[in-house]
N, C-alpha and C. Protein backbone atom coordinates (compact mmCIF):
# COMPACT_ATOMS: atom_id res chain seq x y z
N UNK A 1 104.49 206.33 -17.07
CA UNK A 1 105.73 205.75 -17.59
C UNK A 1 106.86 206.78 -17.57
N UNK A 2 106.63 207.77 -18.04
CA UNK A 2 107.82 208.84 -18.03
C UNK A 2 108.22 209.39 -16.52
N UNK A 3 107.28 209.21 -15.44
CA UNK A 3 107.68 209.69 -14.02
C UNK A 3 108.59 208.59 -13.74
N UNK A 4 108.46 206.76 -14.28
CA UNK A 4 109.62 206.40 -13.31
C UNK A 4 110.90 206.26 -14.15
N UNK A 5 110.38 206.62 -15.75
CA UNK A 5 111.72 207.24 -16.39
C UNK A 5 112.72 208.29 -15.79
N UNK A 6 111.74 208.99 -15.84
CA UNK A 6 112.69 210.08 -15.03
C UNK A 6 113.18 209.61 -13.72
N UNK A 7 112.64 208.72 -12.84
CA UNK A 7 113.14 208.39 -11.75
C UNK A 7 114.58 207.33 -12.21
N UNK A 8 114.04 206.48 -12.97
CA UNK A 8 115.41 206.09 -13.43
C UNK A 8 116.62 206.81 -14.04
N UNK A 9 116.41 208.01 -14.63
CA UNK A 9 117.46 208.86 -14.99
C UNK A 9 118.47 209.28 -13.72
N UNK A 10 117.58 210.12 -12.77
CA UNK A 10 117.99 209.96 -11.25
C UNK A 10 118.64 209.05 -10.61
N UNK A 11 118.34 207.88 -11.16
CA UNK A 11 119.25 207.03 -10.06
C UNK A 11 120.62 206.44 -10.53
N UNK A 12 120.50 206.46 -12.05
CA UNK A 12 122.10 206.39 -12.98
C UNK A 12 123.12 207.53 -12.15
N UNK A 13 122.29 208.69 -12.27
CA UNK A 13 123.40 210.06 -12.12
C UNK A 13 123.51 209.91 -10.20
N UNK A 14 122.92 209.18 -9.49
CA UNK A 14 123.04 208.85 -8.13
C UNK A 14 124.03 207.79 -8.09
N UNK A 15 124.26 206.73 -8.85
CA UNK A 15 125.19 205.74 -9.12
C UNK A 15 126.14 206.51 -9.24
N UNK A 16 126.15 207.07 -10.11
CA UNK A 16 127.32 207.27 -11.23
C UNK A 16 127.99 208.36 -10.05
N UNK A 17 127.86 209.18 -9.27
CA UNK A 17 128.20 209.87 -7.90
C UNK A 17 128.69 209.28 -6.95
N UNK A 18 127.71 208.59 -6.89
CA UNK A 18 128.25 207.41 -5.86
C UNK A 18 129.34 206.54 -6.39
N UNK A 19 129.47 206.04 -7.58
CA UNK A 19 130.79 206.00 -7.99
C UNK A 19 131.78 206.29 -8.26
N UNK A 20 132.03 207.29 -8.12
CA UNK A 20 132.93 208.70 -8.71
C UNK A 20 133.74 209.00 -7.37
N UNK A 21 132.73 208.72 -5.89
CA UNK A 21 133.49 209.25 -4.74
C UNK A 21 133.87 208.29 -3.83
N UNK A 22 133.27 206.54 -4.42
CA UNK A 22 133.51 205.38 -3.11
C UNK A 22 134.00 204.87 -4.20
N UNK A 23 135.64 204.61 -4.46
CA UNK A 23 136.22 203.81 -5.44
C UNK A 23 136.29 202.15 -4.54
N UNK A 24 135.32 202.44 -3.44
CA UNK A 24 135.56 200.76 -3.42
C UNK A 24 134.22 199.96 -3.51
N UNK A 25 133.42 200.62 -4.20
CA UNK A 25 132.52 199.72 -4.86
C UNK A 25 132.84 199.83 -6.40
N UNK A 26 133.93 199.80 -6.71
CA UNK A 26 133.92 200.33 -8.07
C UNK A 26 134.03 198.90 -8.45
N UNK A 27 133.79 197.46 -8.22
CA UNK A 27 133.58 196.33 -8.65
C UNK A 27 132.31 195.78 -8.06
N UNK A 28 131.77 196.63 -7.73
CA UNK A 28 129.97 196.69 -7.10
C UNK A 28 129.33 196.03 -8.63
N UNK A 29 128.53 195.38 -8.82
CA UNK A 29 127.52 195.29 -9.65
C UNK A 29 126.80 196.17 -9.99
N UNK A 30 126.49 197.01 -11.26
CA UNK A 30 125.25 198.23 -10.73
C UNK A 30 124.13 197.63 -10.28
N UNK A 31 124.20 196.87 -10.48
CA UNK A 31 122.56 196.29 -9.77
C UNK A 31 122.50 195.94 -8.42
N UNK A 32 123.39 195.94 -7.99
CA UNK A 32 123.55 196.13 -6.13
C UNK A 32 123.46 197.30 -6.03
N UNK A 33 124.66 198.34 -6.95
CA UNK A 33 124.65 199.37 -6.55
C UNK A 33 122.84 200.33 -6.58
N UNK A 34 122.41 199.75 -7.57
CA UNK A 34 120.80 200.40 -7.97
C UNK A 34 119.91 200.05 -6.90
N UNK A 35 119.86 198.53 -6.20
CA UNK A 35 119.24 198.00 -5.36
C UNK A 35 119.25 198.98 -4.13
N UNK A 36 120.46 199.42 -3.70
CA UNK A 36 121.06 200.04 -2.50
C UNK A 36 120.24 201.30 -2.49
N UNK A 37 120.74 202.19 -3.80
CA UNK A 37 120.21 203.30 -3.59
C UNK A 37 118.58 203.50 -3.47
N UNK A 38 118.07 202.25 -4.24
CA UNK A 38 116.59 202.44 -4.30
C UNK A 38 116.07 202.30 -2.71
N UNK A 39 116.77 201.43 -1.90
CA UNK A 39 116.25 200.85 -0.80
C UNK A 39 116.35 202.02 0.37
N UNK A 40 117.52 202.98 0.24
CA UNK A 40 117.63 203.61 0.84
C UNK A 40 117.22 205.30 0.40
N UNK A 41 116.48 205.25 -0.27
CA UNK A 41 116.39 206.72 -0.57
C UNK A 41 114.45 206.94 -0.64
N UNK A 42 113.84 208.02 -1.54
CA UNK A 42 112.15 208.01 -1.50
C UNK A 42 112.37 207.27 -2.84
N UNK A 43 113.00 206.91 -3.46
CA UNK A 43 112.96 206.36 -4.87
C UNK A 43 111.90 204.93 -4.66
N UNK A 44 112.61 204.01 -3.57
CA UNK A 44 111.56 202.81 -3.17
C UNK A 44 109.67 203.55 -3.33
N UNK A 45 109.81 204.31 -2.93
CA UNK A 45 107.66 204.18 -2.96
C UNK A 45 107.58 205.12 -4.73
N UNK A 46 108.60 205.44 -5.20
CA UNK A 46 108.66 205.96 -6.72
C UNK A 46 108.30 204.80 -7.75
N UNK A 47 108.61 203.97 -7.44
CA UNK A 47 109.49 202.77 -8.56
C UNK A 47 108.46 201.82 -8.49
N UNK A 48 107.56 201.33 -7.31
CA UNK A 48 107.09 200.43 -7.21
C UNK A 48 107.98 199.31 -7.69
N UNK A 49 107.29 198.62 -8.59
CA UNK A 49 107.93 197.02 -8.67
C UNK A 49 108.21 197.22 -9.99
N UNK A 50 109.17 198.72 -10.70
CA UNK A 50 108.96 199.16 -11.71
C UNK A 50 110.97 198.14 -12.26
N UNK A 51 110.82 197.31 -13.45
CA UNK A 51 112.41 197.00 -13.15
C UNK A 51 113.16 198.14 -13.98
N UNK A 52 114.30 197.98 -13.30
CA UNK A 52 115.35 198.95 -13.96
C UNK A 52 116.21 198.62 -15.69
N UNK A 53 115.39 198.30 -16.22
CA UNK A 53 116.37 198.10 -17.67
C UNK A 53 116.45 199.32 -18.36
N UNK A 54 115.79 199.94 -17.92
CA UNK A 54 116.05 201.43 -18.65
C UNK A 54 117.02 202.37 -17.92
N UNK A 55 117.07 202.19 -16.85
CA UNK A 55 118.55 202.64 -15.91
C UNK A 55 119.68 201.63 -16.23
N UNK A 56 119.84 200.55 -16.40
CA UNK A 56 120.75 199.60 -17.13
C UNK A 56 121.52 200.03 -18.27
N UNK A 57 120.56 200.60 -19.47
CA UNK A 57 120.67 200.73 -20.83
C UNK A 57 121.59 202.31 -20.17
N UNK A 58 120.93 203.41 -19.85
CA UNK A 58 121.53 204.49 -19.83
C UNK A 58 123.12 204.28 -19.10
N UNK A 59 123.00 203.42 -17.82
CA UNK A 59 124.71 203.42 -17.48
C UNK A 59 125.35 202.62 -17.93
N UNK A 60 124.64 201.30 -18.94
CA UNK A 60 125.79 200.96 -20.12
C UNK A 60 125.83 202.10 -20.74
N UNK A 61 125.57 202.80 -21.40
CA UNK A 61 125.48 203.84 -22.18
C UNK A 61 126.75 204.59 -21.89
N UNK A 62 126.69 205.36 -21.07
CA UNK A 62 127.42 206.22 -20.11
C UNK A 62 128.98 205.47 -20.24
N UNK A 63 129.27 204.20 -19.61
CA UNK A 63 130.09 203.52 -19.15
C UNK A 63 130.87 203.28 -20.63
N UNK A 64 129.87 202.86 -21.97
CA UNK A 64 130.83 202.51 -22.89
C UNK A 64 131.46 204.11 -23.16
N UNK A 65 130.71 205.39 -23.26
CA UNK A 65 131.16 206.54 -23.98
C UNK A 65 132.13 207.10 -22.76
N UNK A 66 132.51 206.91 -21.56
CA UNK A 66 132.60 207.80 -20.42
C UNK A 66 134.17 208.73 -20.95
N UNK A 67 135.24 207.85 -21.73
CA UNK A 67 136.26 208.83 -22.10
C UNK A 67 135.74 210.01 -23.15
N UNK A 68 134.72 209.76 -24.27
CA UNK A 68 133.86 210.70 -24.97
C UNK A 68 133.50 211.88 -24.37
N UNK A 69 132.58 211.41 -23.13
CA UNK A 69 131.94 212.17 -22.41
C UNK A 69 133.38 213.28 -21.39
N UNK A 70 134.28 212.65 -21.05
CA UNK A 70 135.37 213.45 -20.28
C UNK A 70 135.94 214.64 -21.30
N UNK A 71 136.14 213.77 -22.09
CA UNK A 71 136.84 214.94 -23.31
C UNK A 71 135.75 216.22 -23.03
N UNK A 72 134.98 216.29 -23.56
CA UNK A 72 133.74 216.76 -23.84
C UNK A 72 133.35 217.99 -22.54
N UNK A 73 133.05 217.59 -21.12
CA UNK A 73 133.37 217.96 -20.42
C UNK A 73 134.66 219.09 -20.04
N UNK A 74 135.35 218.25 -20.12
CA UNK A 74 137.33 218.66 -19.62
C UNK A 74 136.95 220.23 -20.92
N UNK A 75 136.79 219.96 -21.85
CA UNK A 75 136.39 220.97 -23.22
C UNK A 75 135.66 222.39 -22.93
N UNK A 76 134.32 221.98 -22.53
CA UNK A 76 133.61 223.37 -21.68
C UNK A 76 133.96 223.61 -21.02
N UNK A 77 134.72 222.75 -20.06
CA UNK A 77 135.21 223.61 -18.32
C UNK A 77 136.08 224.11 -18.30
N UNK A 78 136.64 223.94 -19.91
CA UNK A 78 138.45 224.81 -19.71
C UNK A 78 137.65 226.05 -20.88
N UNK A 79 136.53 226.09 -21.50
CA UNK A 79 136.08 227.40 -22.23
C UNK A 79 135.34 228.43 -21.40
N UNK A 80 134.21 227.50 -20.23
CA UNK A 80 133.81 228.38 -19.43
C UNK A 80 134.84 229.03 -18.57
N UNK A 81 135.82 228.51 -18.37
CA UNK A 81 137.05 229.36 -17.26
C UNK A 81 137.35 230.20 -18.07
N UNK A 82 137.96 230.17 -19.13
CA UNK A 82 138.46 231.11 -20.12
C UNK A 82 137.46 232.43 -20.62
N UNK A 83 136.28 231.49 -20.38
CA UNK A 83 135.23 232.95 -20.56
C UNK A 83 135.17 233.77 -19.61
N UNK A 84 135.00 233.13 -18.56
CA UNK A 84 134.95 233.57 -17.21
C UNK A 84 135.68 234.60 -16.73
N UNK A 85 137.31 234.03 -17.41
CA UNK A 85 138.64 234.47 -16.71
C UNK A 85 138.44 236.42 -17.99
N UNK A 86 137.94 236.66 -19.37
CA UNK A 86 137.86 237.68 -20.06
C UNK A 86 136.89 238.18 -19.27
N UNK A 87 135.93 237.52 -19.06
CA UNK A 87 135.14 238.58 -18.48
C UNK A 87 135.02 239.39 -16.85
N UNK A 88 136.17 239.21 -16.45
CA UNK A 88 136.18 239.57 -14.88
C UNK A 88 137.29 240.74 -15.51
N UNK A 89 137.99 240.54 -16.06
CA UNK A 89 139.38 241.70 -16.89
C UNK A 89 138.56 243.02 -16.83
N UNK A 90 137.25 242.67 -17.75
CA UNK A 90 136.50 244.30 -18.26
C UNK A 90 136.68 245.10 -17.52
């Protein structure tokens, strides 16, 4: 159970990529979009006839928090630069 968990974790953050860089599936269904990637990647002999509601739940998930999650983001990447940027000075 937890291997095609984890395979489902994988294929949210494969969506969610794949969404991020083809804004013209961005009215894709995820479930086309999930279908697609499964069909085309080793995920198909992973998954068996395993269904995806647990990849569902995580990119609703994702999708309701995603301005949360940017903040959040945008937050470390401007502290790691700043760390970054003191520590090259020394």
């Amino acid at each position: 159970m937890s291997n095609i968990k984890s395979f489902q974790r994988l294929l949210v953050v494969q969506a969610l990529y794949e969404l991020s860089i083809n804004v013209n599936r961005s009215q894709t269904p995820i479930n086309e979009i999930f279908a697609n990637i499964v069909e085309h990647t080793d995920y198909k002999k992973k998954m068996n006839n395993a269904n995806l509601k647990f990849a569902e739940k995580i990119y609703a998930g994702v999708m309701e928090n995603i301005d949360e999650i940017n903040k959040i983001l945008k937050f470390y990447f401007f502290l790691i630069l700043e760390l970054s940027k003191h520590h090259h000075k020394k």
